[in-house]
PDB file of N, CA and C in Angstrom:
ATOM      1  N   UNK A   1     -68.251 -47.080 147.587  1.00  0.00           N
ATOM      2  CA  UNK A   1     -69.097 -48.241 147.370  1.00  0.00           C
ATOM      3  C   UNK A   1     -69.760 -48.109 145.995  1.00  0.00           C
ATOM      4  N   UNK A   2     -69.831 -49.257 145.421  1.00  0.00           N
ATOM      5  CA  UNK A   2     -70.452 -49.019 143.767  1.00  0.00           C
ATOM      6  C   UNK A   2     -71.675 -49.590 143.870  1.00  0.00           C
ATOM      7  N   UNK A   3     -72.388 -49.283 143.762  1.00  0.00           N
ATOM      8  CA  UNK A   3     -74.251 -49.703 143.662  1.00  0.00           C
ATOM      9  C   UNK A   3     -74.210 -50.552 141.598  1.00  0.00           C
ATOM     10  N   UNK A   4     -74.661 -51.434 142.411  1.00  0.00           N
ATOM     11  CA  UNK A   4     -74.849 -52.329 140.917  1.00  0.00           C
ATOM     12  C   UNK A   4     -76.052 -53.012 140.387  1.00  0.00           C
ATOM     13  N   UNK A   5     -76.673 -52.899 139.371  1.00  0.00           N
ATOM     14  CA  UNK A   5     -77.815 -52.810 139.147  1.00  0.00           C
ATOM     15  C   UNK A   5     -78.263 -54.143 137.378  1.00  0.00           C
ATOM     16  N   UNK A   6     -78.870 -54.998 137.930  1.00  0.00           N
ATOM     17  CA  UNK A   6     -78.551 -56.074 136.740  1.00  0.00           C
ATOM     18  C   UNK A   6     -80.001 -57.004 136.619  1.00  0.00           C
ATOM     19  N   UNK A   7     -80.202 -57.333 135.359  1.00  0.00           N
ATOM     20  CA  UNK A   7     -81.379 -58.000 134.733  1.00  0.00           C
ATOM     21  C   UNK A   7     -81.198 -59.675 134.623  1.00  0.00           C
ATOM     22  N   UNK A   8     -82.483 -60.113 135.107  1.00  0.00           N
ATOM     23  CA  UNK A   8     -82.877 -61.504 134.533  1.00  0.00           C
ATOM     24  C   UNK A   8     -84.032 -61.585 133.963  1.00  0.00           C
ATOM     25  N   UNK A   9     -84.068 -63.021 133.564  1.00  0.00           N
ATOM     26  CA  UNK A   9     -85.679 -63.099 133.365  1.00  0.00           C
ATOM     27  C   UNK A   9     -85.659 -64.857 133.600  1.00  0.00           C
ATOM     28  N   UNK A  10     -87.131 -65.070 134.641  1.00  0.00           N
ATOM     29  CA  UNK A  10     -86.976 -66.176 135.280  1.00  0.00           C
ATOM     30  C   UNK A  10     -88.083 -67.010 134.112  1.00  0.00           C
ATOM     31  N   UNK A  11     -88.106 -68.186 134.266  1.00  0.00           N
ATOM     32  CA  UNK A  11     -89.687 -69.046 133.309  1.00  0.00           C
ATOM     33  C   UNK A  11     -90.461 -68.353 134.171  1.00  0.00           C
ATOM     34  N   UNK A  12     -91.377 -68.654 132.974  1.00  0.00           N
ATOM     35  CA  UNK A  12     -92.749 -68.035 133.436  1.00  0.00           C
ATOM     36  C   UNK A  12     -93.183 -69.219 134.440  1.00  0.00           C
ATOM     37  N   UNK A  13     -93.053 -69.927 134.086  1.00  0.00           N
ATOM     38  CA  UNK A  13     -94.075 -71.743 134.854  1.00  0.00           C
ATOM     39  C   UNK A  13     -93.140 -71.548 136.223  1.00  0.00           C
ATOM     40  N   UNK A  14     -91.645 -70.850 136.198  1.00  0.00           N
ATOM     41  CA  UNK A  14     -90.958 -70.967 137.683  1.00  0.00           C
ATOM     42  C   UNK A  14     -91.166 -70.105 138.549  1.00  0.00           C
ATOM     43  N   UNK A  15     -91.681 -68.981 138.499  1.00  0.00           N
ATOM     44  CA  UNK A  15     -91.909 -68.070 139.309  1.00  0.00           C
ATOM     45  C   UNK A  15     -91.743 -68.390 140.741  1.00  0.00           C
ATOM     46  N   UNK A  16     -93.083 -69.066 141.011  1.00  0.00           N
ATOM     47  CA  UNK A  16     -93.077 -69.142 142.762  1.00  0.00           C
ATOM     48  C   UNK A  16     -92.305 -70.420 143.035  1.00  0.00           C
ATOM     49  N   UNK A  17     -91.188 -70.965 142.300  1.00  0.00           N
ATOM     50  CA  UNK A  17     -90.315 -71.944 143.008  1.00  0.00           C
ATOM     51  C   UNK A  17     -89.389 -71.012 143.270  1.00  0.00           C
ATOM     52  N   UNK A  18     -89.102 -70.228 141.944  1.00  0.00           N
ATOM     53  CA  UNK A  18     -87.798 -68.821 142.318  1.00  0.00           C
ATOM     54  C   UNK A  18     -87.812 -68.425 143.593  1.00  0.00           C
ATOM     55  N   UNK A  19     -88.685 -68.114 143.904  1.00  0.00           N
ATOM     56  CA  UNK A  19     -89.224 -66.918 144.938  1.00  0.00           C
ATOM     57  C   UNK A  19     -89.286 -67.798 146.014  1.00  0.00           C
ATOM     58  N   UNK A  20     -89.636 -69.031 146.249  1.00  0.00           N
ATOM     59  CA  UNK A  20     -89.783 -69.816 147.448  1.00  0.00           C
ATOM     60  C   UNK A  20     -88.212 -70.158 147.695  1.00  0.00           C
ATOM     61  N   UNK A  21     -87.417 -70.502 147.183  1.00  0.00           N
ATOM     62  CA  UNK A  21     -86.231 -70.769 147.248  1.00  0.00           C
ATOM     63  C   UNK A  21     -85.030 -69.546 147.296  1.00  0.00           C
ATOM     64  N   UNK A  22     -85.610 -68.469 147.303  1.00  0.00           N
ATOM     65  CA  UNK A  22     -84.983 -67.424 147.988  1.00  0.00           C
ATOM     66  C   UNK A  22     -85.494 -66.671 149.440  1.00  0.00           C
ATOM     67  N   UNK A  23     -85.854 -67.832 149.558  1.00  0.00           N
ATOM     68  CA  UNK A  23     -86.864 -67.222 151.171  1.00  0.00           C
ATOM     69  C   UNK A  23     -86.049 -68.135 152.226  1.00  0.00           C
ATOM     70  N   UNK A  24     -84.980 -69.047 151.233  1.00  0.00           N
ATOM     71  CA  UNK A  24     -84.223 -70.206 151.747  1.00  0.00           C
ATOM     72  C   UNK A  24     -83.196 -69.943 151.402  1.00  0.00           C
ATOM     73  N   UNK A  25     -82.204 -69.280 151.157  1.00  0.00           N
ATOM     74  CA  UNK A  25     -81.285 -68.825 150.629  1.00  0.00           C
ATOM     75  C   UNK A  25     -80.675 -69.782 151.679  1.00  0.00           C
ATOM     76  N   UNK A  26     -79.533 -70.614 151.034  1.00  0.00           N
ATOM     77  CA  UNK A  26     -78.844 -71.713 151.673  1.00  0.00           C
ATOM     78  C   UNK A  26     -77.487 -70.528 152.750  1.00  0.00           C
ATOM     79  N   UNK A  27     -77.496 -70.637 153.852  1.00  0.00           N
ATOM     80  CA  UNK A  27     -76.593 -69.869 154.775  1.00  0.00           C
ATOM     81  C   UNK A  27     -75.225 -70.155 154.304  1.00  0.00           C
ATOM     82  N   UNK A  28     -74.556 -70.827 153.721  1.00  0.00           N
ATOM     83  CA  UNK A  28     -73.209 -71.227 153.456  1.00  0.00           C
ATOM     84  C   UNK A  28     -73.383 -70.186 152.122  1.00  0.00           C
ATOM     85  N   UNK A  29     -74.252 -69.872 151.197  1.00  0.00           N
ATOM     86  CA  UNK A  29     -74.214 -69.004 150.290  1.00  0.00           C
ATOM     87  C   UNK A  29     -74.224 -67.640 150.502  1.00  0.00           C
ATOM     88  N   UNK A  30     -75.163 -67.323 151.946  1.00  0.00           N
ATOM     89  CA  UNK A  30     -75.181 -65.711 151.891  1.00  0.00           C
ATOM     90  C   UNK A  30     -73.744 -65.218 153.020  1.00  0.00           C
ATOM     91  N   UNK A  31     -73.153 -66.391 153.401  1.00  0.00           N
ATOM     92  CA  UNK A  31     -71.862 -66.487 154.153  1.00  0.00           C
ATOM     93  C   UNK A  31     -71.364 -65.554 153.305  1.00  0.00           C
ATOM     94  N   UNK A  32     -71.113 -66.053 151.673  1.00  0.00           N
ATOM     95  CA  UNK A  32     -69.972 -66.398 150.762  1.00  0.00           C
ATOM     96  C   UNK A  32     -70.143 -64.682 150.049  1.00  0.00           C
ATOM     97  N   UNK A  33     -71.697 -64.389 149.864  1.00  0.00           N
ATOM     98  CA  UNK A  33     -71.771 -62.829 149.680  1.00  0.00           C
ATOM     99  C   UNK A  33     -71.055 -61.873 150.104  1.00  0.00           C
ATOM    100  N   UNK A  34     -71.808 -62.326 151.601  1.00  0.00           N
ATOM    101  CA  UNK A  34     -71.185 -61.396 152.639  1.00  0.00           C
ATOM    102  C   UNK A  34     -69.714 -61.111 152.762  1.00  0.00           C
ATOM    103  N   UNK A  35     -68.780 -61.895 152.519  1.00  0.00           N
ATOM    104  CA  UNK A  35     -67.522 -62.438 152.527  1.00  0.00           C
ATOM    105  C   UNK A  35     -66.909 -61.575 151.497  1.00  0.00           C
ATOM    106  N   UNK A  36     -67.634 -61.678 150.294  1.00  0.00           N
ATOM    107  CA  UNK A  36     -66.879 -60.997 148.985  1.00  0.00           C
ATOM    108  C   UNK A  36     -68.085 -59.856 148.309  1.00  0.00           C
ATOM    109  N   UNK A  37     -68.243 -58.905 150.040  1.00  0.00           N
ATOM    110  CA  UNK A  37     -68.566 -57.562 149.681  1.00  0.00           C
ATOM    111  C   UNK A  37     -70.010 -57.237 148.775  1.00  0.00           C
ATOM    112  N   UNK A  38     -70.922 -58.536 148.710  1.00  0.00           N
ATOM    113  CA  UNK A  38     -72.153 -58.212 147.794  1.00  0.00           C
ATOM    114  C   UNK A  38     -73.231 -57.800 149.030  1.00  0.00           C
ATOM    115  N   UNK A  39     -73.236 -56.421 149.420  1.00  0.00           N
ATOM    116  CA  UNK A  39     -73.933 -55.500 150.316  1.00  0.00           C
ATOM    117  C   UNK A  39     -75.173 -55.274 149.714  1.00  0.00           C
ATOM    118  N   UNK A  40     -76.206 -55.661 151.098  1.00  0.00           N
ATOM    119  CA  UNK A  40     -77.618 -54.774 150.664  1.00  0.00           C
ATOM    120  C   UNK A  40     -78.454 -54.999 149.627  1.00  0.00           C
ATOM    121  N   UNK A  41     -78.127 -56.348 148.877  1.00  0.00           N
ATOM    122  CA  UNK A  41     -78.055 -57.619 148.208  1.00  0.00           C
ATOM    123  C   UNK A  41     -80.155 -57.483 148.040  1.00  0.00           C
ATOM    124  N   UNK A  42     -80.226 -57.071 147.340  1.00  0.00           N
ATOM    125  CA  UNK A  42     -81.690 -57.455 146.587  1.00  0.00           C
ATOM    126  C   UNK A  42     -82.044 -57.923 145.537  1.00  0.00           C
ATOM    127  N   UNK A  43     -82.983 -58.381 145.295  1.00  0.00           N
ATOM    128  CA  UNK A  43     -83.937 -58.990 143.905  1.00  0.00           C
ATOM    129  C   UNK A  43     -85.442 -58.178 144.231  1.00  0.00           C
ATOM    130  N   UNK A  44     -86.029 -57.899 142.810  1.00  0.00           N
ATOM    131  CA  UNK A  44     -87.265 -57.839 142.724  1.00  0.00           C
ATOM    132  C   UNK A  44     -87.791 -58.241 141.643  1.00  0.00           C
ATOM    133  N   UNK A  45     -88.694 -58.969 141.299  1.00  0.00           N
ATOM    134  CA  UNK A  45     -89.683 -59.608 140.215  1.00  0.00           C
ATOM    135  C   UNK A  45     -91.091 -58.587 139.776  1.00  0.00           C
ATOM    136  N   UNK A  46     -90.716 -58.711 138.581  1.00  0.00           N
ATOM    137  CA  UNK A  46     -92.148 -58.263 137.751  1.00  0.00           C
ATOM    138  C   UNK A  46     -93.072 -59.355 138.030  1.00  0.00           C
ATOM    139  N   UNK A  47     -94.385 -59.410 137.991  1.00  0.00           N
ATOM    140  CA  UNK A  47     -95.417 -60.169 136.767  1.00  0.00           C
ATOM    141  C   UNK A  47     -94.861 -60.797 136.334  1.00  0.00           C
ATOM    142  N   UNK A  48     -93.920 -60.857 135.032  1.00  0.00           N
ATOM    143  CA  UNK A  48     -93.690 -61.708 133.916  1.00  0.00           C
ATOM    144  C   UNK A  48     -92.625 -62.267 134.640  1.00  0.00           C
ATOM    145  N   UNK A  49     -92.111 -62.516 135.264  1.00  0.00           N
ATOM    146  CA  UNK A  49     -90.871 -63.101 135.686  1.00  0.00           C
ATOM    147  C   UNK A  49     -89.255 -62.036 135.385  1.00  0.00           C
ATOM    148  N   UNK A  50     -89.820 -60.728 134.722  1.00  0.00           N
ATOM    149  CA  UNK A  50     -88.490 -60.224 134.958  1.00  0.00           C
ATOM    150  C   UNK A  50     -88.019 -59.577 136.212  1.00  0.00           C
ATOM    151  N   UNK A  51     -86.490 -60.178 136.521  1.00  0.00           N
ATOM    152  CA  UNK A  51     -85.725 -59.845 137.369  1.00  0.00           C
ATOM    153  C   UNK A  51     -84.948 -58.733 137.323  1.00  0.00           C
ATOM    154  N   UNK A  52     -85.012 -57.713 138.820  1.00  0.00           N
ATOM    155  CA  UNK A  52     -84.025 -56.547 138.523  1.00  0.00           C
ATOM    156  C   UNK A  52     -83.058 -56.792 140.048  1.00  0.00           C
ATOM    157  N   UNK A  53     -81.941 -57.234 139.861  1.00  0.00           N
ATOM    158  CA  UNK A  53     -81.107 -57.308 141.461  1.00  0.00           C
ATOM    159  C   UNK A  53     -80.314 -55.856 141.639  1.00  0.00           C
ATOM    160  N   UNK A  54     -79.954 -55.666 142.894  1.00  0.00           N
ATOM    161  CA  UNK A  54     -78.999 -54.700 142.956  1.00  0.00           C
ATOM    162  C   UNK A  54     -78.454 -55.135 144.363  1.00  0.00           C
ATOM    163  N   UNK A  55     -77.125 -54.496 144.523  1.00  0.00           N
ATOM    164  CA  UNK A  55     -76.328 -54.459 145.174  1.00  0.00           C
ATOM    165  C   UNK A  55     -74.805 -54.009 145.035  1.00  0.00           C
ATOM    166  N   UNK A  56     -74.502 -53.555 146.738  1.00  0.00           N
ATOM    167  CA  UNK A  56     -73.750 -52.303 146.678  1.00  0.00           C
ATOM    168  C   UNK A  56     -72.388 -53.108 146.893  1.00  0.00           C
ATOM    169  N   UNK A  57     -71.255 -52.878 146.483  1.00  0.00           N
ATOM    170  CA  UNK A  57     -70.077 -53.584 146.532  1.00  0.00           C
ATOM    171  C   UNK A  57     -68.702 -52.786 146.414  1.00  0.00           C
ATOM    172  N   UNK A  58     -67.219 -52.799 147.467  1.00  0.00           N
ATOM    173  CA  UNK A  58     -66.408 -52.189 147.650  1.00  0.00           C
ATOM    174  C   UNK A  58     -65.404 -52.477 146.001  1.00  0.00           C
ATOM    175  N   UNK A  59     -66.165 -53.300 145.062  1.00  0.00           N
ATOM    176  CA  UNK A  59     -65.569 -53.910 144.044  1.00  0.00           C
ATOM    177  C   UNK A  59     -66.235 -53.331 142.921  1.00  0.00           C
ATOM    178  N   UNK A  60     -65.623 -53.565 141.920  1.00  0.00           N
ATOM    179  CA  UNK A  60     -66.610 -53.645 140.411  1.00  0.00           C
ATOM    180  C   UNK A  60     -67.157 -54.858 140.083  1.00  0.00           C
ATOM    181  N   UNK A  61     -68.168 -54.710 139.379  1.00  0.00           N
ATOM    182  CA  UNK A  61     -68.912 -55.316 139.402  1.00  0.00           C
ATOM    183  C   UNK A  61     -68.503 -56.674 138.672  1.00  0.00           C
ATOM    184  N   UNK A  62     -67.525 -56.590 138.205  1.00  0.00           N
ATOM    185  CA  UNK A  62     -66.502 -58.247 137.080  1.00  0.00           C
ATOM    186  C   UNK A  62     -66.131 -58.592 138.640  1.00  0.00           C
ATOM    187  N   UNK A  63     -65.089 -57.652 139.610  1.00  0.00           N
ATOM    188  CA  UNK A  63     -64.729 -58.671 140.443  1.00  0.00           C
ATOM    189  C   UNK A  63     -65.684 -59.046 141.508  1.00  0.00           C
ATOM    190  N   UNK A  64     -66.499 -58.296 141.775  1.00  0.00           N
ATOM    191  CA  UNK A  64     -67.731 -59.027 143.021  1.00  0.00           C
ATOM    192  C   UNK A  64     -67.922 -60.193 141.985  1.00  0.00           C
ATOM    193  N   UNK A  65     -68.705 -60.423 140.839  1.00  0.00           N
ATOM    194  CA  UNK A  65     -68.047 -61.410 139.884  1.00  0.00           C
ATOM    195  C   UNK A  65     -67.288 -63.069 140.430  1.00  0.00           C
ATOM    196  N   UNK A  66     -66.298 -62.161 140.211  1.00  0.00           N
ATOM    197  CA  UNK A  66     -64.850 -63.047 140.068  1.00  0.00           C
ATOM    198  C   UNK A  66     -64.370 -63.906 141.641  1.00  0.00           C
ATOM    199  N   UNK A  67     -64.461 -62.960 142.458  1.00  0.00           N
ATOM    200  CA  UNK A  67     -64.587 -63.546 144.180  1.00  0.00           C
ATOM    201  C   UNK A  67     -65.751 -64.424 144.056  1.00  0.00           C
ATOM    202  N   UNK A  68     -67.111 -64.318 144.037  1.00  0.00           N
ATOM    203  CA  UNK A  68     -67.627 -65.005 144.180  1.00  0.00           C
ATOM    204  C   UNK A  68     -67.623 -66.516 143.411  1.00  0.00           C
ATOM    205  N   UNK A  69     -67.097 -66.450 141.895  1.00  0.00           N
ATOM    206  CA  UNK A  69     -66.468 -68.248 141.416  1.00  0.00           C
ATOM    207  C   UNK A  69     -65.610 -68.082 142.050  1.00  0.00           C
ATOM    208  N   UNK A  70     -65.035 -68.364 143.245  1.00  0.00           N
ATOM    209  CA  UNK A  70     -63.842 -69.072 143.545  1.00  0.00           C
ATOM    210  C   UNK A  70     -64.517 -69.769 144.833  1.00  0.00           C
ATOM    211  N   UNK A  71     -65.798 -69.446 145.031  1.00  0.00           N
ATOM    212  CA  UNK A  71     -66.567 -69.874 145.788  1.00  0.00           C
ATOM    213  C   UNK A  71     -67.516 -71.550 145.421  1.00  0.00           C
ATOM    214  N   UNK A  72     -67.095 -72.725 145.965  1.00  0.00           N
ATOM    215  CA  UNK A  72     -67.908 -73.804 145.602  1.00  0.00           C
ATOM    216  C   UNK A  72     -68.938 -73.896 145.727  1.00  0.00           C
ATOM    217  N   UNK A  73     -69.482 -72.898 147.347  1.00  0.00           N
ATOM    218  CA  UNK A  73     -71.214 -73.032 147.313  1.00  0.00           C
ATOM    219  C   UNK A  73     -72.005 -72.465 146.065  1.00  0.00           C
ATOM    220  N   UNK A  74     -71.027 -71.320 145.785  1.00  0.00           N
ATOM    221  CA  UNK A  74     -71.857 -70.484 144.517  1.00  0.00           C
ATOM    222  C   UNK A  74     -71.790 -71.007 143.126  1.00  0.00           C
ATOM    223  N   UNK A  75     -70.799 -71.854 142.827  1.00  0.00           N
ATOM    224  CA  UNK A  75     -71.013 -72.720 141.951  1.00  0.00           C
ATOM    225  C   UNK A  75     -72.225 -74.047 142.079  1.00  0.00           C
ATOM    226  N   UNK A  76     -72.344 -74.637 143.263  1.00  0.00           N
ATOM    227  CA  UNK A  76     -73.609 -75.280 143.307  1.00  0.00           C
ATOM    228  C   UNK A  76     -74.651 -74.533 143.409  1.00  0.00           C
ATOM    229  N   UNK A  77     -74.667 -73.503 144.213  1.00  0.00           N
ATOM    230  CA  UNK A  77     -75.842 -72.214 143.898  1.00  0.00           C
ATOM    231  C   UNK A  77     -76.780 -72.190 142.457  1.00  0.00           C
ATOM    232  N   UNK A  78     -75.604 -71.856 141.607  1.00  0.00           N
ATOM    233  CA  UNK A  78     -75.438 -71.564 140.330  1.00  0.00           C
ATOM    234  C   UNK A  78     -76.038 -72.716 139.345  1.00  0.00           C
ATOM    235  N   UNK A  79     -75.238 -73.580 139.710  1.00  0.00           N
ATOM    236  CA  UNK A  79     -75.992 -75.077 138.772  1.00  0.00           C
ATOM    237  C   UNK A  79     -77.349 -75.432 139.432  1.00  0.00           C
ATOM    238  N   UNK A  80     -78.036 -75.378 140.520  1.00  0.00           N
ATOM    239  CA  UNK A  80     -79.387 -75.228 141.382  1.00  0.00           C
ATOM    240  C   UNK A  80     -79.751 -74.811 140.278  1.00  0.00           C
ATOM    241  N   UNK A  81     -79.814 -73.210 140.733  1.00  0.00           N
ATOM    242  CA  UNK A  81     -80.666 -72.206 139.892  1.00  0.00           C
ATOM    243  C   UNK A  81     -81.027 -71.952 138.252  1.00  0.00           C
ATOM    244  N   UNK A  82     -79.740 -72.362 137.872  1.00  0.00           N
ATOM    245  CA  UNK A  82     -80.060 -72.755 136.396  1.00  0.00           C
ATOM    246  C   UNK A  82     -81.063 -72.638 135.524  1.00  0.00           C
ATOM    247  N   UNK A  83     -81.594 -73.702 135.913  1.00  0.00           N
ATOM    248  CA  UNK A  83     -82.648 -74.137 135.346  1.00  0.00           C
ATOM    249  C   UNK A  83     -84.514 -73.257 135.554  1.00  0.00           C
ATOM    250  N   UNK A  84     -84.591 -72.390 136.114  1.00  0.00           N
ATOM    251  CA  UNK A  84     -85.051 -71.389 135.985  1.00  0.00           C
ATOM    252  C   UNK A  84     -85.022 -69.788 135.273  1.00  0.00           C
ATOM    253  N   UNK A  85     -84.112 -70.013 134.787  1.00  0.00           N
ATOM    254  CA  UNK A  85     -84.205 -68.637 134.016  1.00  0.00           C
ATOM    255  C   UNK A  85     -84.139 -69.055 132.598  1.00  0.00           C
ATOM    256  N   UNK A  86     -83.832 -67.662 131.795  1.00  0.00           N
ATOM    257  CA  UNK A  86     -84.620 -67.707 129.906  1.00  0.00           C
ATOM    258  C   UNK A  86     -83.417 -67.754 129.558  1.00  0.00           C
ATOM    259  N   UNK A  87     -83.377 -67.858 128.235  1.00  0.00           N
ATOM    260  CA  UNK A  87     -82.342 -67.253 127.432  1.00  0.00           C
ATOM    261  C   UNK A  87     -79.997 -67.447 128.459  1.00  0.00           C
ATOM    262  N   UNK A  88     -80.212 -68.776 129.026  1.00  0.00           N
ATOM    263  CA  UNK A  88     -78.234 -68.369 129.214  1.00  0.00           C
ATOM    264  C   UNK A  88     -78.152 -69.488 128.885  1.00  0.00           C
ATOM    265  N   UNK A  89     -78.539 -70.659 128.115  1.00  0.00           N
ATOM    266  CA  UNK A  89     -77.693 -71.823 127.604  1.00  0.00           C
ATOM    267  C   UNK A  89     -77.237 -72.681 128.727  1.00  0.00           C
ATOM    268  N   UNK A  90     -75.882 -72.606 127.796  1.00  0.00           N
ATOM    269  CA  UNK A  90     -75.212 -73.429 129.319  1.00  0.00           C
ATOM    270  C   UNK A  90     -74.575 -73.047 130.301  1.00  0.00           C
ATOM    271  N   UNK A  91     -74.562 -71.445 130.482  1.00  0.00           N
ATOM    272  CA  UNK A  91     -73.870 -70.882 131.364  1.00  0.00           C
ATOM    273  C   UNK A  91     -74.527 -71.000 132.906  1.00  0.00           C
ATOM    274  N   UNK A  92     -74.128 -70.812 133.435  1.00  0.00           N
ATOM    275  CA  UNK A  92     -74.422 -70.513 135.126  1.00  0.00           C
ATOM    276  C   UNK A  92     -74.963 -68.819 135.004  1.00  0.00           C
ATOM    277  N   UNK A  93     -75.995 -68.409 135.734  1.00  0.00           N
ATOM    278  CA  UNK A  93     -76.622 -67.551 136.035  1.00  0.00           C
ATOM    279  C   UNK A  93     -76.182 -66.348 136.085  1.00  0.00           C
ATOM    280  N   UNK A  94     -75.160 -66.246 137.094  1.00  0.00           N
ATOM    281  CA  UNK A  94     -74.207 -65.267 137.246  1.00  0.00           C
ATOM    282  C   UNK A  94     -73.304 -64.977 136.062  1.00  0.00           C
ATOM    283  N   UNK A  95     -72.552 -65.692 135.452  1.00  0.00           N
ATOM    284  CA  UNK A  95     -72.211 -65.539 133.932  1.00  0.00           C
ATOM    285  C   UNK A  95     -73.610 -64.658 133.058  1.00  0.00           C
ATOM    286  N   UNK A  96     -74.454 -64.618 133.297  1.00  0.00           N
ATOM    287  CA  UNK A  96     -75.440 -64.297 132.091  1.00  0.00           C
ATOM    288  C   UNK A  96     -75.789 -62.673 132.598  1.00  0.00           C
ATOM    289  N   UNK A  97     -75.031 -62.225 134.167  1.00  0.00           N
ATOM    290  CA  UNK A  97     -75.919 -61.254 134.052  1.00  0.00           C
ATOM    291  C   UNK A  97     -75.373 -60.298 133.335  1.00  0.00           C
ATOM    292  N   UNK A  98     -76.537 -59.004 133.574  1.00  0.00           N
ATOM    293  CA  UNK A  98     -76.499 -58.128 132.035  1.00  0.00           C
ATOM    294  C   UNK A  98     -76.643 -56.601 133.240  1.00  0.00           C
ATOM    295  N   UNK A  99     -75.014 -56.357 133.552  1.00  0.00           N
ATOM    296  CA  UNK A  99     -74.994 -54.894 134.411  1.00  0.00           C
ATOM    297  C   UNK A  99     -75.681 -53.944 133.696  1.00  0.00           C
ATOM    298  N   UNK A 100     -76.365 -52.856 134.273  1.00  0.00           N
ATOM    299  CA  UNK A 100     -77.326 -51.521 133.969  1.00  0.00           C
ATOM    300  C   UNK A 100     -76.433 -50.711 133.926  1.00  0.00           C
ATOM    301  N   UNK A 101     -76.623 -49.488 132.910  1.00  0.00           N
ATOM    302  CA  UNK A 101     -76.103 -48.164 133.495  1.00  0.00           C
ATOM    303  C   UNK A 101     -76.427 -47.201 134.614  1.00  0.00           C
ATOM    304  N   UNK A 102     -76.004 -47.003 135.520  1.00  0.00           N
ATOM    305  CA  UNK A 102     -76.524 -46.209 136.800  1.00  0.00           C
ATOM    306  C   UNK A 102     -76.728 -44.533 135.729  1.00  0.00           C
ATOM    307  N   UNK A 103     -77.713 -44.487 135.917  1.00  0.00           N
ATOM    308  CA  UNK A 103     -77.854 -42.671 135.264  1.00  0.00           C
ATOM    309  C   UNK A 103     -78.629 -41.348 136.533  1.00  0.00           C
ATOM    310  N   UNK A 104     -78.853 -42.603 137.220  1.00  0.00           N
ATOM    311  CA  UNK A 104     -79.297 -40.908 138.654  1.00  0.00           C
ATOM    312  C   UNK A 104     -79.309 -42.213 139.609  1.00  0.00           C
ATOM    313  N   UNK A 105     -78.478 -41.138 140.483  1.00  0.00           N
ATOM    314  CA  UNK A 105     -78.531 -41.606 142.398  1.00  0.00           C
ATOM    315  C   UNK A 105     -78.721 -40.162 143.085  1.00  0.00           C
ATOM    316  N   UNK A 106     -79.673 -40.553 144.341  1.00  0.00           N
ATOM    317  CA  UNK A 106     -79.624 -39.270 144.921  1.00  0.00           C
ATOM    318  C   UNK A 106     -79.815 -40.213 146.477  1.00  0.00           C
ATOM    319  N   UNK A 107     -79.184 -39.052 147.207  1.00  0.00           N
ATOM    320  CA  UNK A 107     -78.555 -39.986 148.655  1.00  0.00           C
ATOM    321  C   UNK A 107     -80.286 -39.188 149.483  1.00  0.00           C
TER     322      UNK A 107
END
């Protein structure tokens, strides 16, 4: 299993819509996770709105990726969410993220 570890950063003014709307995570979306191996699936928020997610996956981290666009909910997911985070243009969310280097795990 590969533990995967990746950055956002949400608006500052969006914070508690972010956060309210993952308390709602639409069920046809966490179906589509579940489906294509995104295990144990977290977010946590700073203060400032920066985002750190992780999750554990039988994949690398391009194809947990890649399964998940072939997914339509996660493309509407994706265009939803948008509009809350800094710095990705016109990309979709998931396009923008920015994988970590894992440098210590201890079981």
């Amino acid at each position: 299993m590969k533990r995967v570890g990746f950055l956002f950063k949400i608006k500052e003014e969006h914070k508690e819509e972010y956060k309210k709307h993952h308390q709602n995570v639409w069920p046809e979306m966490l179906e589509a996770l579940k489906k294509h191996g995104w295990n144990n699936y977290s977010i946590f928020m700073t203060p400032e709105g920066l985002l750190f997610g992780y999750f554990e996956t039988p994949h690398s981290f391009e194809k947990a990726l890649e399964l998940m666009s072939t997914e339509d909910i996660n493309s509407k997911w994706q265009d939803f969410m948008a509009q809350y985070f800094e710095n990705i243009g016109d990309q979709h969310p998931d396009e923008s993220m920015m994988e970590l280097e894992e440098v210590f795990h201890t079981d």
